[in-house]
C-alpha atoms as a PDB file:
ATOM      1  CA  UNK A   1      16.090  -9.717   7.567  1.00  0.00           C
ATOM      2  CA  UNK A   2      14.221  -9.004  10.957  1.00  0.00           C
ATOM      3  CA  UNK A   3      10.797  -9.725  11.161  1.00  0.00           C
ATOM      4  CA  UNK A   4       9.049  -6.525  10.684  1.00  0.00           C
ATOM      5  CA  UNK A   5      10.993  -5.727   7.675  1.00  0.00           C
ATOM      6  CA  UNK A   6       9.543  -9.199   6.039  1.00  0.00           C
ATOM      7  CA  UNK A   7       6.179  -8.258   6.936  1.00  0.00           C
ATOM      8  CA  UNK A   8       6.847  -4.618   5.492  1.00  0.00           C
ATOM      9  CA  UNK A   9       7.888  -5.975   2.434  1.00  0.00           C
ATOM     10  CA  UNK A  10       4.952  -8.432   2.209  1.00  0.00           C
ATOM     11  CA  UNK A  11       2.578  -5.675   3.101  1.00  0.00           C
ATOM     12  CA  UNK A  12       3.844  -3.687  -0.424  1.00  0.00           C
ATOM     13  CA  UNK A  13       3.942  -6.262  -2.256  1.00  0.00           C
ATOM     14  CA  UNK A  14       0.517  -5.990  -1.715  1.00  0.00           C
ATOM     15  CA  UNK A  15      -0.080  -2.145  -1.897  1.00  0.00           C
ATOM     16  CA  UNK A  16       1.123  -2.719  -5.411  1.00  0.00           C
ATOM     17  CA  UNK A  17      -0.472  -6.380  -6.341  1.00  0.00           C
ATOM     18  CA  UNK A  18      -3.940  -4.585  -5.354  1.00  0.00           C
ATOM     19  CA  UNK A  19      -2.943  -1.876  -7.485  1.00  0.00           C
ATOM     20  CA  UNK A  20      -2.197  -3.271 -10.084  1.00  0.00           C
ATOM     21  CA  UNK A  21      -5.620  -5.464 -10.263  1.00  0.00           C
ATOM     22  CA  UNK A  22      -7.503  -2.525  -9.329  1.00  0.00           C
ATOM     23  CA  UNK A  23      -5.955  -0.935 -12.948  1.00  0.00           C
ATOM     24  CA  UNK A  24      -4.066   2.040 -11.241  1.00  0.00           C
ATOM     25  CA  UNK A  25      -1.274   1.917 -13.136  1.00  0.00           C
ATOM     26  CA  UNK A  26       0.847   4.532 -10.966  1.00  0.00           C
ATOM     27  CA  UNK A  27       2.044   5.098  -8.307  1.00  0.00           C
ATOM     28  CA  UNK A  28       1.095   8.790  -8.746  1.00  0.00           C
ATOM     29  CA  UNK A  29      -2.363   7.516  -9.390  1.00  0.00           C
ATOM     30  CA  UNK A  30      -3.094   5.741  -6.135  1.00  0.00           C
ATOM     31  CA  UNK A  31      -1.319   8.531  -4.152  1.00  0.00           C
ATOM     32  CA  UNK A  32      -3.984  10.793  -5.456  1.00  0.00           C
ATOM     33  CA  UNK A  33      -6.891   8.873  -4.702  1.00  0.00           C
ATOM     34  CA  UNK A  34      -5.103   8.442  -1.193  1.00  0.00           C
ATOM     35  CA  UNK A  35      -4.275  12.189  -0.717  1.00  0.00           C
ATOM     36  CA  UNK A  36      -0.691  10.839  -0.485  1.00  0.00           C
ATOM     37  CA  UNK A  37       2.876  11.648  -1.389  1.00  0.00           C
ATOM     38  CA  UNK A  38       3.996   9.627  -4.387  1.00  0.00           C
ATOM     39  CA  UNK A  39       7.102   9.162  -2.791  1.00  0.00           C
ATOM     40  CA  UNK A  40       4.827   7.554   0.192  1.00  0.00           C
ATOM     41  CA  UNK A  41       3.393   5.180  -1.748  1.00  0.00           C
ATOM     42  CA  UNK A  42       6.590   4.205  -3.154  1.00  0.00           C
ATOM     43  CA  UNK A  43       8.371   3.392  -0.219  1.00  0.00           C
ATOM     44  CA  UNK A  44       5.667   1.259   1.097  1.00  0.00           C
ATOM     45  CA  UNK A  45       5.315  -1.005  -2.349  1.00  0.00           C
ATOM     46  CA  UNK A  46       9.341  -1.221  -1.679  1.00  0.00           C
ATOM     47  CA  UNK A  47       8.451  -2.091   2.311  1.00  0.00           C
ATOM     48  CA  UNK A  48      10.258   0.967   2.999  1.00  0.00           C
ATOM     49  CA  UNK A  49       8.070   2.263   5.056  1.00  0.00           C
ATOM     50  CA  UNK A  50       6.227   1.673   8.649  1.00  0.00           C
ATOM     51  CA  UNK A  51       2.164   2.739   8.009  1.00  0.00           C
ATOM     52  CA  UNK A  52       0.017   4.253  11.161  1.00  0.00           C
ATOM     53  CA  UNK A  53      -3.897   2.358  10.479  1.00  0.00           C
ATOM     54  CA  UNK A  54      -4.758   5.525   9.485  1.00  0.00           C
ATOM     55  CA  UNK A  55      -2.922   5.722   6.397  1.00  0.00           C
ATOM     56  CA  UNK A  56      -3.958   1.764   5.924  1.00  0.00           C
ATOM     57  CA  UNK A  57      -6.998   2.675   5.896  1.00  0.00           C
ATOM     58  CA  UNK A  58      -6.844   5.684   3.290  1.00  0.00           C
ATOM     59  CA  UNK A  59      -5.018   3.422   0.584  1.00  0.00           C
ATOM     60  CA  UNK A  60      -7.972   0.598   1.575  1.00  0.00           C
ATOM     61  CA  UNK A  61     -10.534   3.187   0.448  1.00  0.00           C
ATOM     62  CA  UNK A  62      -8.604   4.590  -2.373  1.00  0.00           C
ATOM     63  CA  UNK A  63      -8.505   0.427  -3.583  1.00  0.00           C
ATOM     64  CA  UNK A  64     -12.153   0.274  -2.399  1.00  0.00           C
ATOM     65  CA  UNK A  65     -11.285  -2.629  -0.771  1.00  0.00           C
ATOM     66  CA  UNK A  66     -12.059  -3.702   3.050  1.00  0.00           C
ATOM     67  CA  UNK A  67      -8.992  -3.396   5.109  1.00  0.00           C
ATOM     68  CA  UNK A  68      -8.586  -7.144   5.521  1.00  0.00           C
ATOM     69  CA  UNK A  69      -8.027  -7.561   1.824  1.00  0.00           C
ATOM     70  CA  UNK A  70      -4.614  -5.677   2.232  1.00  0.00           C
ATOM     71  CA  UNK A  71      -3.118  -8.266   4.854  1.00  0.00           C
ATOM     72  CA  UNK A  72      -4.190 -11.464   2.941  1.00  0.00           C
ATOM     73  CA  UNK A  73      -0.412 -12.602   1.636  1.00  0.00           C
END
């Protein structure tokens, strides 16, 4: 595994350990309060995906969390 697919992976891990703590129980859920795709969101918790800041930033606020909380793993 390269390294930017390790630190994709960690990064969704994340995405969904937030989630989870945060009591969004879906996927679909946090999409919504992200004005994202479902499938988006899903491919990131799998480290699927590749995120601009700007979209970083939307699931941040959807958490209502400060951006720094998503990259402490």
């Amino acid at each position: 595994m390269n390294r930017n697919s390790e630190i994709l992976r960690k990064f969704g891990k994340r995405v969904q350990e937030l989630r989870l703590q945060k009591g969004i129980t879906s996927q679909i859920a946090l999409a919504n309060k992200a004005k994202m795709d479902r499938t988006y969101i899903g491919g990131i918790e799998r480290g699927e995906r590749n995120l601009s800041l700007e979209n970083i930033e939307k699931i941040a606020k959807a958490l209502n969390i400060k951006l720094e909380e998503l990259f402490k793993f």
